[in-house]
Every structure is written in C-alpha cells, then in structure tokens.
N, C-alpha and C. Protein backbone atom coordinates (compact mmCIF):
# COMPACT_ATOMS: atom_id res chain seq x y z
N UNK A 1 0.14 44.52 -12.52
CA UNK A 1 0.75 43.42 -11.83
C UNK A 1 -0.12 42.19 -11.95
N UNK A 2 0.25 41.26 -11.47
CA UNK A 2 -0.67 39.68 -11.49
C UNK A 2 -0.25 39.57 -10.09
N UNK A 3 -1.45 38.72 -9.88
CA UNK A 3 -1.99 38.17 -8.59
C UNK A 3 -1.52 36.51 -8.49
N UNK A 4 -0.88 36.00 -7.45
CA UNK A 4 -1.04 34.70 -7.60
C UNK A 4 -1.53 34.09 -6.29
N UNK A 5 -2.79 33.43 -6.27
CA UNK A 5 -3.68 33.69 -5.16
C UNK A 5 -3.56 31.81 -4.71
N UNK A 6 -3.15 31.00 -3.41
CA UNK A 6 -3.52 29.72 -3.00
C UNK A 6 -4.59 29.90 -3.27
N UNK A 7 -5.75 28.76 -3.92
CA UNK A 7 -7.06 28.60 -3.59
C UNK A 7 -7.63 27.49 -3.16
N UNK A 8 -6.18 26.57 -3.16
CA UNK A 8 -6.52 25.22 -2.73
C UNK A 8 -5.28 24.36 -2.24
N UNK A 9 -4.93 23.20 -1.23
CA UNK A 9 -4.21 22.69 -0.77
C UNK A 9 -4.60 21.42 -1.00
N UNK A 10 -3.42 20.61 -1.22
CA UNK A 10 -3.91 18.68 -1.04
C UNK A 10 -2.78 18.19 -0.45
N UNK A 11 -2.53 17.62 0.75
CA UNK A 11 -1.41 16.76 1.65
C UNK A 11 -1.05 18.27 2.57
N UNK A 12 0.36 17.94 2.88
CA UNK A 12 0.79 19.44 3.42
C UNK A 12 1.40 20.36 2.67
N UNK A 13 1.10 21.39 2.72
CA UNK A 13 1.32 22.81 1.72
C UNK A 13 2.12 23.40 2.42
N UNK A 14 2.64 24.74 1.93
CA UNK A 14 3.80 25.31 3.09
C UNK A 14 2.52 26.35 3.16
N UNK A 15 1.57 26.91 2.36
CA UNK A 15 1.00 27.92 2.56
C UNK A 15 -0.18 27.72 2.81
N UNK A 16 -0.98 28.31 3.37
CA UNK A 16 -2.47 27.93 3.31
C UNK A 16 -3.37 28.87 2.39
N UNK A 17 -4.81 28.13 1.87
CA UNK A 17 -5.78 29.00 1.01
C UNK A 17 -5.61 30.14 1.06
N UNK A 18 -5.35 31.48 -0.02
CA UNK A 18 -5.37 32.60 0.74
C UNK A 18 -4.17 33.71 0.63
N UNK A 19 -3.34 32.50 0.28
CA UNK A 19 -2.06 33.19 0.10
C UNK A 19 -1.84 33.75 -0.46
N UNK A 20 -0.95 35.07 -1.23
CA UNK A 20 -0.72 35.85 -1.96
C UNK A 20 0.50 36.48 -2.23
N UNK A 21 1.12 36.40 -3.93
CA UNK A 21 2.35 36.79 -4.86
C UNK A 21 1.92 37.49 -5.04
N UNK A 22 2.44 38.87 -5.53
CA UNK A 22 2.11 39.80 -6.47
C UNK A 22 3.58 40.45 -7.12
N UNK A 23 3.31 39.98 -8.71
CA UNK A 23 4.53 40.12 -9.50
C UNK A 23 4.39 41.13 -11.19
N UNK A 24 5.12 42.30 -10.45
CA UNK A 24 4.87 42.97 -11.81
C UNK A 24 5.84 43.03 -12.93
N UNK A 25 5.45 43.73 -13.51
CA UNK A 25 6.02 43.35 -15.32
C UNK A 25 7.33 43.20 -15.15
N UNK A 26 7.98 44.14 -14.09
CA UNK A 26 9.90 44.44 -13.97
C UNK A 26 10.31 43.16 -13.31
N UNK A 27 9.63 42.24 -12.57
CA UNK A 27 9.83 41.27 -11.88
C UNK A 27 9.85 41.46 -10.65
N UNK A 28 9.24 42.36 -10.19
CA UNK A 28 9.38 42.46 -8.32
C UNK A 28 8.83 41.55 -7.97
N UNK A 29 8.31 40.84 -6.67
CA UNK A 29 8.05 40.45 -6.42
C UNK A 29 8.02 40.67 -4.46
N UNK A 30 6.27 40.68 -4.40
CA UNK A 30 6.07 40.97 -3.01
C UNK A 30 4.77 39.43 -2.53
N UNK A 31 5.24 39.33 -1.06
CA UNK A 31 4.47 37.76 -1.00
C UNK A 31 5.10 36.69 -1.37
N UNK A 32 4.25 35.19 -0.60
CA UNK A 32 4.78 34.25 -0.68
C UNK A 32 3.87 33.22 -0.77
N UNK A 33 3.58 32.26 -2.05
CA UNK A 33 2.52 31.29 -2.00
C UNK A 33 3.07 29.73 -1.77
N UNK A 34 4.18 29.57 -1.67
CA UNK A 34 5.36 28.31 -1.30
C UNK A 34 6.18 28.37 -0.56
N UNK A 35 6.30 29.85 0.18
CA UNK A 35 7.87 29.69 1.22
C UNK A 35 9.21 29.57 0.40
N UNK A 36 8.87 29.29 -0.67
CA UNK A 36 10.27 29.47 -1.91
C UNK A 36 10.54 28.30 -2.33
N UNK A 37 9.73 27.43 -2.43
CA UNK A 37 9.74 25.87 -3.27
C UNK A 37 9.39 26.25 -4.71
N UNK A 38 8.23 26.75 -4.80
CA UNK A 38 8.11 27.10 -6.62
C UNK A 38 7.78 28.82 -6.66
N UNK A 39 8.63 29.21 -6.13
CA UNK A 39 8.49 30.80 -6.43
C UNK A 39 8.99 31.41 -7.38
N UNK A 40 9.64 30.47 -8.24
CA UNK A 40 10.79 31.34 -9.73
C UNK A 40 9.73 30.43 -10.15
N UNK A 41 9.24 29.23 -10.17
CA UNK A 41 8.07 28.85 -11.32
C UNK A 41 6.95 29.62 -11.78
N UNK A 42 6.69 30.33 -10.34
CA UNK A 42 5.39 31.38 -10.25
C UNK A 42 5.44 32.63 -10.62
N UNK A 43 6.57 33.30 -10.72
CA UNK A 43 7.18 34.01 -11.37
C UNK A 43 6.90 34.36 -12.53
N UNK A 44 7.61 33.24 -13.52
CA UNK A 44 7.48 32.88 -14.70
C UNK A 44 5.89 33.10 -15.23
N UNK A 45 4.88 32.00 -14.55
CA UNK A 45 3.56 31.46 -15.20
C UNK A 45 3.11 33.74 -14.92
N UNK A 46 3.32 34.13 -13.81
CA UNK A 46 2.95 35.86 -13.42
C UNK A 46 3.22 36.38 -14.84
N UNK A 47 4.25 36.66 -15.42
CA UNK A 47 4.53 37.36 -16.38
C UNK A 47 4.41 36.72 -17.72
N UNK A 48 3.93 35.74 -17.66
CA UNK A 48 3.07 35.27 -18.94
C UNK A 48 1.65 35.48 -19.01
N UNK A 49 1.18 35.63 -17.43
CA UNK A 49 -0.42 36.14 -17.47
C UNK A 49 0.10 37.64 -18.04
N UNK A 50 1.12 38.54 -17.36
CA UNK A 50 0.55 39.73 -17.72
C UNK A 50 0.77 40.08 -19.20
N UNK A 51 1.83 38.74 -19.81
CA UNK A 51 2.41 39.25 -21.43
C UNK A 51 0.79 38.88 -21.90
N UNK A 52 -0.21 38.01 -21.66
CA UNK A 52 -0.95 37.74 -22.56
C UNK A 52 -2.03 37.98 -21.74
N UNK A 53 -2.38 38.28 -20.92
CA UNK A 53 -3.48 38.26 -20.49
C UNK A 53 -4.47 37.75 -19.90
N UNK A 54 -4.39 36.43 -19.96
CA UNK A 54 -5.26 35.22 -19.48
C UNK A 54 -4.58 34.14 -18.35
N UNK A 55 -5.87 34.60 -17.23
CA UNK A 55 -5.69 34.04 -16.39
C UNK A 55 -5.54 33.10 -16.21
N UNK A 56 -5.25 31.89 -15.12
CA UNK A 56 -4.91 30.81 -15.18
C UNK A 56 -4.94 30.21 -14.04
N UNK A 57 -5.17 28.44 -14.15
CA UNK A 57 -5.18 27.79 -12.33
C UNK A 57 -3.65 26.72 -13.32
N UNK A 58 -2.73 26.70 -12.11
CA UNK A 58 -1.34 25.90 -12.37
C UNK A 58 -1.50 25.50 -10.91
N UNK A 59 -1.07 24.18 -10.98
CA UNK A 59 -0.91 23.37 -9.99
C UNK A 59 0.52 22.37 -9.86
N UNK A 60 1.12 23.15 -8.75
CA UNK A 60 2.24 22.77 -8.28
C UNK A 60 2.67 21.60 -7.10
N UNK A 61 3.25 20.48 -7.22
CA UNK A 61 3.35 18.96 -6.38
C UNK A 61 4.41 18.13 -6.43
N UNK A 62 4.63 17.15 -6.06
CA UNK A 62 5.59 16.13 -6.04
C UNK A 62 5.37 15.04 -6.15
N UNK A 63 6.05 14.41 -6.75
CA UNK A 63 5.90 12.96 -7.53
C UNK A 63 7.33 12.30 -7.97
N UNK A 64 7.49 11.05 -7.76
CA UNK A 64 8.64 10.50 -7.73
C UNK A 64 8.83 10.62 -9.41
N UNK A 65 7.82 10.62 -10.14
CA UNK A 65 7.97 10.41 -11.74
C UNK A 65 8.79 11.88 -11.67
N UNK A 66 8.26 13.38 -10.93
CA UNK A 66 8.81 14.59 -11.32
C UNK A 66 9.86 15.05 -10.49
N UNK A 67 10.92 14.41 -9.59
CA UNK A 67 11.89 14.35 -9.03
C UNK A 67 12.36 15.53 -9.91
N UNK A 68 13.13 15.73 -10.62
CA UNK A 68 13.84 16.88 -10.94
C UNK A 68 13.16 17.87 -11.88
N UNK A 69 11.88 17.96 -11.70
CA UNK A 69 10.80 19.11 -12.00
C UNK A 69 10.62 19.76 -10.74
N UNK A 70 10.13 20.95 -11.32
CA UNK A 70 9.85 22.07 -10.02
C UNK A 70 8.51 21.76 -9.16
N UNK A 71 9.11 21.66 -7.73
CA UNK A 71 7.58 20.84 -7.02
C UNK A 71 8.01 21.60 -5.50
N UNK A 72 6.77 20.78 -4.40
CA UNK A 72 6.98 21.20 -3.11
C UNK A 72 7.44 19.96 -2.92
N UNK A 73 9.06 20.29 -2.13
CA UNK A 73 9.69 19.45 -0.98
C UNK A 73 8.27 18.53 0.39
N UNK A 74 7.25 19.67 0.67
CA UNK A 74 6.56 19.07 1.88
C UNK A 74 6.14 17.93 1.12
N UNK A 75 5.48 17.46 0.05
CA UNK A 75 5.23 16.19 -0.87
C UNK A 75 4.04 16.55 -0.57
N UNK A 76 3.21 17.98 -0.69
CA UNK A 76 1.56 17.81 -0.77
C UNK A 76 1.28 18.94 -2.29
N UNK A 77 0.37 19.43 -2.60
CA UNK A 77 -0.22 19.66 -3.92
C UNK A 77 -0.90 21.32 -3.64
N UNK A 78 -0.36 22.46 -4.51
CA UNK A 78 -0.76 23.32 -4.04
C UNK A 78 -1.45 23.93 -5.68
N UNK A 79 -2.28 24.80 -5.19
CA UNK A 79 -3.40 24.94 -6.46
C UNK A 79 -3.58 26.33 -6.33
N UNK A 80 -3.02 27.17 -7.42
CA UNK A 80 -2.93 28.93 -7.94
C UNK A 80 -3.62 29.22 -8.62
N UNK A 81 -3.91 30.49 -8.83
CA UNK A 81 -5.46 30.94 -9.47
C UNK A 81 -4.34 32.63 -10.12
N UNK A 82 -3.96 32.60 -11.01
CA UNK A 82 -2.86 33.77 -10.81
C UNK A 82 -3.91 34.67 -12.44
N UNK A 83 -4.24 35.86 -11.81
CA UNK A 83 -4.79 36.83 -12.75
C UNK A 83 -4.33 37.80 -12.75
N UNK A 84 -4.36 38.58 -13.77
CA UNK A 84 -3.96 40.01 -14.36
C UNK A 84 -4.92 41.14 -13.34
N UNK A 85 -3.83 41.89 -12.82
CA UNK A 85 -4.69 43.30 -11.92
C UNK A 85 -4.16 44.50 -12.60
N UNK A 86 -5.35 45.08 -12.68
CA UNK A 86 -5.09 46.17 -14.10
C UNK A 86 -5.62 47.50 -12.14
N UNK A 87 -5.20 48.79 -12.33
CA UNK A 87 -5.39 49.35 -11.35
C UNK A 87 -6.18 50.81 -12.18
C-alpha cells in the first residue's frame, strides 16, 4: 500500500500535520488527508508511487490562475509526503 502522510499546512487546511490515506494497489482507500477536496487526486499520485516506486512530496492549493484544477475549497495549501509501505 502507499502512505499519504499531511506534513505540512499553509492558510487553513481541512486536515492537520499528521494526517493519513492509505491506498492500495486495488484502490481501497482508508483515511482522510482533505475531507474530500483532493482525495481522487491523491489517489491517483498513491498508485503511481506504488506502480513505480518513488516517493514523493505533491502539494495541493488554490489559486484564482487554478480555478478549475484540483485544489482546497478552504483557499489554504496542504503539503503530502506519500511513500510506498512494503509489509
């Protein structure tokens, strides 16, 4: 499975530092690092860590330039750390 871990917040976040996705290869999905603002984005970036392997920091926000890109509604900046968990 992959891990997708908050490790950082900027403005208001829905989640705080800490938070935790965990999404395996079939697509389950247990946890919540947005409350469901970019949770099919996180999804996605999950099962590209586990197709390839390499971890990754993606940072998810809002911006009038990214209006119809995938962002948080609260208008603050949330920062993922999402790695491969081998058991």
């Amino acid at each position: 499975m992959a891990l997708a871990r908050v490790v950082d917040v900027e403005g208001s976040g829905p989640r705080l530092p800490g938070a935790v996705m965990a999404v395996t290869a079939d697509g389950e999905v247990a946890g919540s690092v947005s409350g469901g603002c970019v949770e099919g984005a996180v999804v996605s970036e999950a099962l590209d860590v586990l197709a390839t392997g390499d971890r990754r920091m993606v940072t998810f926000g809002y911006s009038d330039d990214e209006a119809f890109a995938v962002g948080l509604t609260c208008g603050g900046t949330i920062h993922l750390f999402i790695e491969r968990l081998d058991w």
